[in-house]
Protein backbone atom coordinates (compact mmCIF):
# COMPACT_ATOMS: atom_id res chain seq x y z
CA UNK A 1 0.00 0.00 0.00
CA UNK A 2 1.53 3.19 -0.68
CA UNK A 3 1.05 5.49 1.94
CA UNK A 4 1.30 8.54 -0.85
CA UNK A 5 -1.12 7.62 -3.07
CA UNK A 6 -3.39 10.50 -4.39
CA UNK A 7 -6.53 8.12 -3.08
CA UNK A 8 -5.44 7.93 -0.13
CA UNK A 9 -4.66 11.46 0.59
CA UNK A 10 -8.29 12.34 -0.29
CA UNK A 11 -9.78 10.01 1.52
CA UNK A 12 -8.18 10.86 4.92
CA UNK A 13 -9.56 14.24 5.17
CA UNK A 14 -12.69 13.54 4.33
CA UNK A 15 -12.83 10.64 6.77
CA UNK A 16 -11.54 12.94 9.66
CA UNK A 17 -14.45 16.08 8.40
CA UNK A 18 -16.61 13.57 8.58
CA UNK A 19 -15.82 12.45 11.98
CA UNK A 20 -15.63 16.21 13.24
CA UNK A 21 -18.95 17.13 12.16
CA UNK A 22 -20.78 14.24 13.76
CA UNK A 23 -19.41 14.71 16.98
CA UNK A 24 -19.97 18.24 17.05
CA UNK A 25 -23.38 18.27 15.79
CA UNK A 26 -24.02 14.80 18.26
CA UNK A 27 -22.71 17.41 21.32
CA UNK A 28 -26.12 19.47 20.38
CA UNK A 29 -28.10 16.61 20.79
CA UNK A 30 -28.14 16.14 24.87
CA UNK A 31 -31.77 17.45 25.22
CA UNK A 32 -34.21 14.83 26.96
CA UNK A 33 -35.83 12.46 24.06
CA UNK A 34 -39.40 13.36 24.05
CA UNK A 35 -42.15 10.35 24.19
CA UNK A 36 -44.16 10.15 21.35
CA UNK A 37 -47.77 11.70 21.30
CA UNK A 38 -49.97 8.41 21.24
CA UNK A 39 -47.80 7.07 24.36
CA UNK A 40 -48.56 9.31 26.71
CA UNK A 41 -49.37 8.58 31.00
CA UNK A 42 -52.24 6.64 32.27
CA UNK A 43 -54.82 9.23 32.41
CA UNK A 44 -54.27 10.27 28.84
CA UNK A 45 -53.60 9.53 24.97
CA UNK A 46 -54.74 5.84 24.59
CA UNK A 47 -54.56 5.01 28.49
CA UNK A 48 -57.87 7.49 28.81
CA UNK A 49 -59.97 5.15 27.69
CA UNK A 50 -58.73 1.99 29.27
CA UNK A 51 -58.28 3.43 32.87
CA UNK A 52 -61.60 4.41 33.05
CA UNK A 53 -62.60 1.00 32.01
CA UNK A 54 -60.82 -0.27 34.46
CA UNK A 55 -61.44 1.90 36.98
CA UNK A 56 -64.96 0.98 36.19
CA UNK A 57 -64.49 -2.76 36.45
CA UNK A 58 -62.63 -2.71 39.57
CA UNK A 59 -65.02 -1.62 42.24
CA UNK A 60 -66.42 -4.13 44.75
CA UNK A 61 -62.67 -6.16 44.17
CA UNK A 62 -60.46 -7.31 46.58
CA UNK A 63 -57.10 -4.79 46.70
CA UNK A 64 -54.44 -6.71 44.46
CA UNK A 65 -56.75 -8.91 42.28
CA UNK A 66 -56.14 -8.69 38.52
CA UNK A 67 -58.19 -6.98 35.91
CA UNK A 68 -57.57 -5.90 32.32
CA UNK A 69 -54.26 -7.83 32.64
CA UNK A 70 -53.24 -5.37 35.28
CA UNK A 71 -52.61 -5.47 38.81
CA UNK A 72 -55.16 -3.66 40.72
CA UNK A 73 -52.59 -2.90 43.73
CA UNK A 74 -48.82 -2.86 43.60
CA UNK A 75 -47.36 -6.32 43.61
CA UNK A 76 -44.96 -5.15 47.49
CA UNK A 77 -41.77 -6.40 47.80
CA UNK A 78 -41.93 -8.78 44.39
CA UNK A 79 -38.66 -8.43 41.82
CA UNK A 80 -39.67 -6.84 38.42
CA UNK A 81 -36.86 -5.75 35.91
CA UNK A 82 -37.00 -2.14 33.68
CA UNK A 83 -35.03 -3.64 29.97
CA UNK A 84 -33.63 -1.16 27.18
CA UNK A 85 -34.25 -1.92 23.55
CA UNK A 86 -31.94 0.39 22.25
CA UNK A 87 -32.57 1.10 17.85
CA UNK A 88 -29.91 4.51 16.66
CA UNK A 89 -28.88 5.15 13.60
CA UNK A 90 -26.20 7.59 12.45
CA UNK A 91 -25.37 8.53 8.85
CA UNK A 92 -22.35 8.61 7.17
CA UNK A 93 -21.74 10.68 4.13
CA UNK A 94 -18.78 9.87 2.34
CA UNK A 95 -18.86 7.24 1.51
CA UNK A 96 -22.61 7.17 1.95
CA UNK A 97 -24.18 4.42 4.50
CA UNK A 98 -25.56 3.84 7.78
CA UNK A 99 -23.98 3.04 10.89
CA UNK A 100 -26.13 1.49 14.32
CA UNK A 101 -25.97 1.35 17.33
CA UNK A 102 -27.58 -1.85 19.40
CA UNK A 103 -28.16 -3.57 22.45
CA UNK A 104 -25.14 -6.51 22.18
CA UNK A 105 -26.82 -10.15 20.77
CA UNK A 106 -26.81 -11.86 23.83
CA UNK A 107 -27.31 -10.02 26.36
CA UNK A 108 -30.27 -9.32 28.81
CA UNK A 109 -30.37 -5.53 28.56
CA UNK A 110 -32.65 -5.58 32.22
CA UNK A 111 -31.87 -4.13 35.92
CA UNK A 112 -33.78 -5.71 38.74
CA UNK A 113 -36.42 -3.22 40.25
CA UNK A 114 -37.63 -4.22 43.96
CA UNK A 115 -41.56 -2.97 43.65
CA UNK A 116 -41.90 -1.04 47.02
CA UNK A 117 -44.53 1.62 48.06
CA UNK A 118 -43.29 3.61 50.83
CA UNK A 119 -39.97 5.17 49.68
CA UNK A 120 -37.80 5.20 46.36
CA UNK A 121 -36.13 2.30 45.59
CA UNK A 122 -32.42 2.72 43.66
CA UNK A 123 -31.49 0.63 40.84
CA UNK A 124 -28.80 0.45 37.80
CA UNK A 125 -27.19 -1.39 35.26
CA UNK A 126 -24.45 -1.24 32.35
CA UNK A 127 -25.80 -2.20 29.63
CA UNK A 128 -23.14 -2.98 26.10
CA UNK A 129 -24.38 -1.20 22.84
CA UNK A 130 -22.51 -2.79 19.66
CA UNK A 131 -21.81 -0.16 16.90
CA UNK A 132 -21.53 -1.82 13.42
CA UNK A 133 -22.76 -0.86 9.58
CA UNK A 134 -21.25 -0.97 6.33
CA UNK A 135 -20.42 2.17 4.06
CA UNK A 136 -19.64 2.35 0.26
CA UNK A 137 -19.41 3.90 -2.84
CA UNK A 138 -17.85 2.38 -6.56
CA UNK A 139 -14.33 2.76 -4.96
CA UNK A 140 -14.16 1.21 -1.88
CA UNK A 141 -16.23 -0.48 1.19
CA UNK A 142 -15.32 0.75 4.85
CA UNK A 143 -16.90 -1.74 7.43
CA UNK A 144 -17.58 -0.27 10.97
CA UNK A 145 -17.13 -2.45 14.16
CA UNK A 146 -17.20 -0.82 17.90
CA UNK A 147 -18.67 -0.71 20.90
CA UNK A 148 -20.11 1.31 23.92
CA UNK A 149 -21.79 1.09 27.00
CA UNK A 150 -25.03 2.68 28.23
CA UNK A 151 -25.46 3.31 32.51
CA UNK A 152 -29.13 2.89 33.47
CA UNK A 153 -29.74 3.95 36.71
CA UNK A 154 -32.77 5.34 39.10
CA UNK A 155 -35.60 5.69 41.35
CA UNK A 156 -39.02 3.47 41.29
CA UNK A 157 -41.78 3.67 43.50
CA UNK A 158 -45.38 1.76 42.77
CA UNK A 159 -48.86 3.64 43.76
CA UNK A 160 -52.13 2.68 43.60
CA UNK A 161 -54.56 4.72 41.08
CA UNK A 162 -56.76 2.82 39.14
CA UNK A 163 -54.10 -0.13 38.98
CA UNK A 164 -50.47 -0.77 40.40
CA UNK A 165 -48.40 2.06 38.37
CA UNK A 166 -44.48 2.06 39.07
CA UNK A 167 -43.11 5.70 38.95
CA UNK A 168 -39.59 5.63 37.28
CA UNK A 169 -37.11 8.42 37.14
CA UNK A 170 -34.54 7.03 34.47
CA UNK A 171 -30.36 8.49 33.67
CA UNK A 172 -28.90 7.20 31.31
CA UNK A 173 -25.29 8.09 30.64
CA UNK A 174 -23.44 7.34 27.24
CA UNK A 175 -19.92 6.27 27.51
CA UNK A 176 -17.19 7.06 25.15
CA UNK A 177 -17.63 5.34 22.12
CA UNK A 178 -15.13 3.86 19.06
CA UNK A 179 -15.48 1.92 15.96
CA UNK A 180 -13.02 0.38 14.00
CA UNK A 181 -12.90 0.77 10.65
CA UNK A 182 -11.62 -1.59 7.82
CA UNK A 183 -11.23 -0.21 4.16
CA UNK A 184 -11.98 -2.54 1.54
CA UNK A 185 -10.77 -1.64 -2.16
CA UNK A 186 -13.42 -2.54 -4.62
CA UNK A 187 -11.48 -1.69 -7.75
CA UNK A 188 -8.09 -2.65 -9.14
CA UNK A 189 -5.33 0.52 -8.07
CA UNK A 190 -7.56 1.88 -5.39
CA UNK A 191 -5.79 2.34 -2.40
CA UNK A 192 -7.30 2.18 0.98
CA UNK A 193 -6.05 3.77 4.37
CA UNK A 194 -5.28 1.13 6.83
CA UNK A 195 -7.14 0.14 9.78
CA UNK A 196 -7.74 2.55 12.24
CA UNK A 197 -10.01 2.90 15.11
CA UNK A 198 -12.30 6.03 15.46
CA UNK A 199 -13.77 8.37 17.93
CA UNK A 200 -17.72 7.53 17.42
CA UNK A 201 -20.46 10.21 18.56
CA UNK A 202 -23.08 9.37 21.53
CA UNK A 203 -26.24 10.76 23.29
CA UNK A 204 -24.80 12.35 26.36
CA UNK A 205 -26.35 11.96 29.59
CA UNK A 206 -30.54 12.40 29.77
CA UNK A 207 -32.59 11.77 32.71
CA UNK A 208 -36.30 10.43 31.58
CA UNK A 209 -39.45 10.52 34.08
CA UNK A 210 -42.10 7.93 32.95
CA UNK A 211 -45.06 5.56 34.25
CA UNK A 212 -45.59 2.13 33.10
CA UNK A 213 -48.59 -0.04 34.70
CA UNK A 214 -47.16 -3.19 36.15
CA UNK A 215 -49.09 -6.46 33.67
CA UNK A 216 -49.79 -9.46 34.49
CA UNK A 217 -48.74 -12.44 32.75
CA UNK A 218 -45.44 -12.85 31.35
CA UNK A 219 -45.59 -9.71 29.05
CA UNK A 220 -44.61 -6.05 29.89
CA UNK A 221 -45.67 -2.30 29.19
CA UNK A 222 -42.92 -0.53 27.54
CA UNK A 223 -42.43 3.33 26.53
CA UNK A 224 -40.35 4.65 23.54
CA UNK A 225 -38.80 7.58 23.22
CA UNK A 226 -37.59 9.25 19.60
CA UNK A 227 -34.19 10.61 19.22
CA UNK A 228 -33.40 12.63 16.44
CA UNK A 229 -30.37 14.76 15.50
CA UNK A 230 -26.86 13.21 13.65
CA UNK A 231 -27.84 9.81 16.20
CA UNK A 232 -31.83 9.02 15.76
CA UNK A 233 -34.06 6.11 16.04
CA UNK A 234 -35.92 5.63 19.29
CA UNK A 235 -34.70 4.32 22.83
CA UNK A 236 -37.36 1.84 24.69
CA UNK A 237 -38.06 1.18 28.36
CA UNK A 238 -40.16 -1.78 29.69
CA UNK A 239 -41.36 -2.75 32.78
CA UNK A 240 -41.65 -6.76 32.94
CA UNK A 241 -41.68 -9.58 35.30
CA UNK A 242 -39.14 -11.95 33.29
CA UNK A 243 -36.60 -10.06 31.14
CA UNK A 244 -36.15 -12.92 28.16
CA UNK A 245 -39.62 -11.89 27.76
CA UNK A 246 -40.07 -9.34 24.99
CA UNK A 247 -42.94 -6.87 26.40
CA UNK A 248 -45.38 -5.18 24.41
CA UNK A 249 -45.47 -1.41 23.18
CA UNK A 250 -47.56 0.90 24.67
CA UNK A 251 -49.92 1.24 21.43
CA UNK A 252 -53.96 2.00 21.22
């Protein structure tokens, strides 16, 4: 490979704009993700309807009896677990393609919550994002292959309103984040730049207040938040009894 090749002095710069303006514009984007508007609490969007259904259908019930596929009453002093489904894109431009970023295959992305009434009860976990995509134009393919980590920590407390509701106060915290990246020529006399590892943007540090009834059953209520900016996609939180259990969307 020759290190003086007029390729590869183009493509260097462009790589390290490229980098630049991701992680400057990714510094912009530290604001708290907003939920979306059909997924709002329990006394409104789609959860209007339904609570006062079951507010309906609970009375003459014995506290903690199960309606709607809710508890009525909080579940005291029973282990649930708050998971991350974490779905980010970012783009790259030159050449153009799509990098993600992903809970790691394998891994239970959950953090035990004790269900407790009377005071705030303190959890956290780290959870391992994978960062990985493919990139290419007629000239060459650059494959991308990093990692990061994502701290979940917080507060939960259950009430009683019209059904056992756990109150959640989420942080998360991005760690630094890297990527290495392989050049692949894909035409005779193009010549890469070697391997290198890279400075990859992240979200920052965003605490998130949300309510998610606690289900019966082995399923879960979940909320999802958007993200947009040079990283977008949407970050989920669930609230479910078993975490290998994928828990449904909070949908109408």
């Amino acid at each position: 490979m020759n290190p003086n090749s007029s390729h590869v002095r183009y493509f260097s710069p462009r790589i390290a704009a490229a980098i630049l303006a991701i992680l400057v514009l990714t510094g912009c984007n530290l604001s708290t993700p907003a939920s979306t508007g059909d997924e709002g609490s329990a006394t409104s969007g789609p959860y209007a309807t339904r609570q006062q259904a079951v507010e309906g259908e609970n009375e003459g019930q014995a506290p903690g009896a199960e309606s709607e596929g809710y508890y009525i009453d909080c579940p005291l002093g029973e282990k649930w677990y708050v998971c991350v489904d974490v779905n980010l894109t970012t783009t790259w431009p030159d050449p153009h393609g799509h990098i993600t970023y992903s809970v790691k295959p394998g891994t239970i992305p959950c953090a035990d919550v004790l269900v407790i009434s009377f005071q705030d009860y303190e959890w956290g976990e780290v959870i391992d994002i994978d960062i990985s995509g493919e990139t290419e134009n007629d000239d060459m393919k650059l494959t991308w292959k990093g990692q990061t980590t994502l701290i979940i920590k917080g507060t939960a407390r259950c009430e009683n309103l019209t059904s056992g509701t756990e109150h959640l106060v989420i942080t998360q915290k991005w760690g630094n984040a890297s990527a290495r990246l392989t050049c692949t020529p894909k035409r005779d006399g193009y010549n890469c730049m070697p391997e290198t590892t890279l400075p990859m943007g992240t979200l920052g540090n965003q605490t998130i207040p949300l309510s998610l009834l606690i289900m019966t059953g082995n399923v879960g209520q979940c909320q999802t938040f958007p993200i947009s900016g040079p990283i977008s996609g949407e970050i989920s939180y669930c609230l479910t009894s078993l975490p290998s259990v994928k828990p449904s969307p909070l949908v109408p």
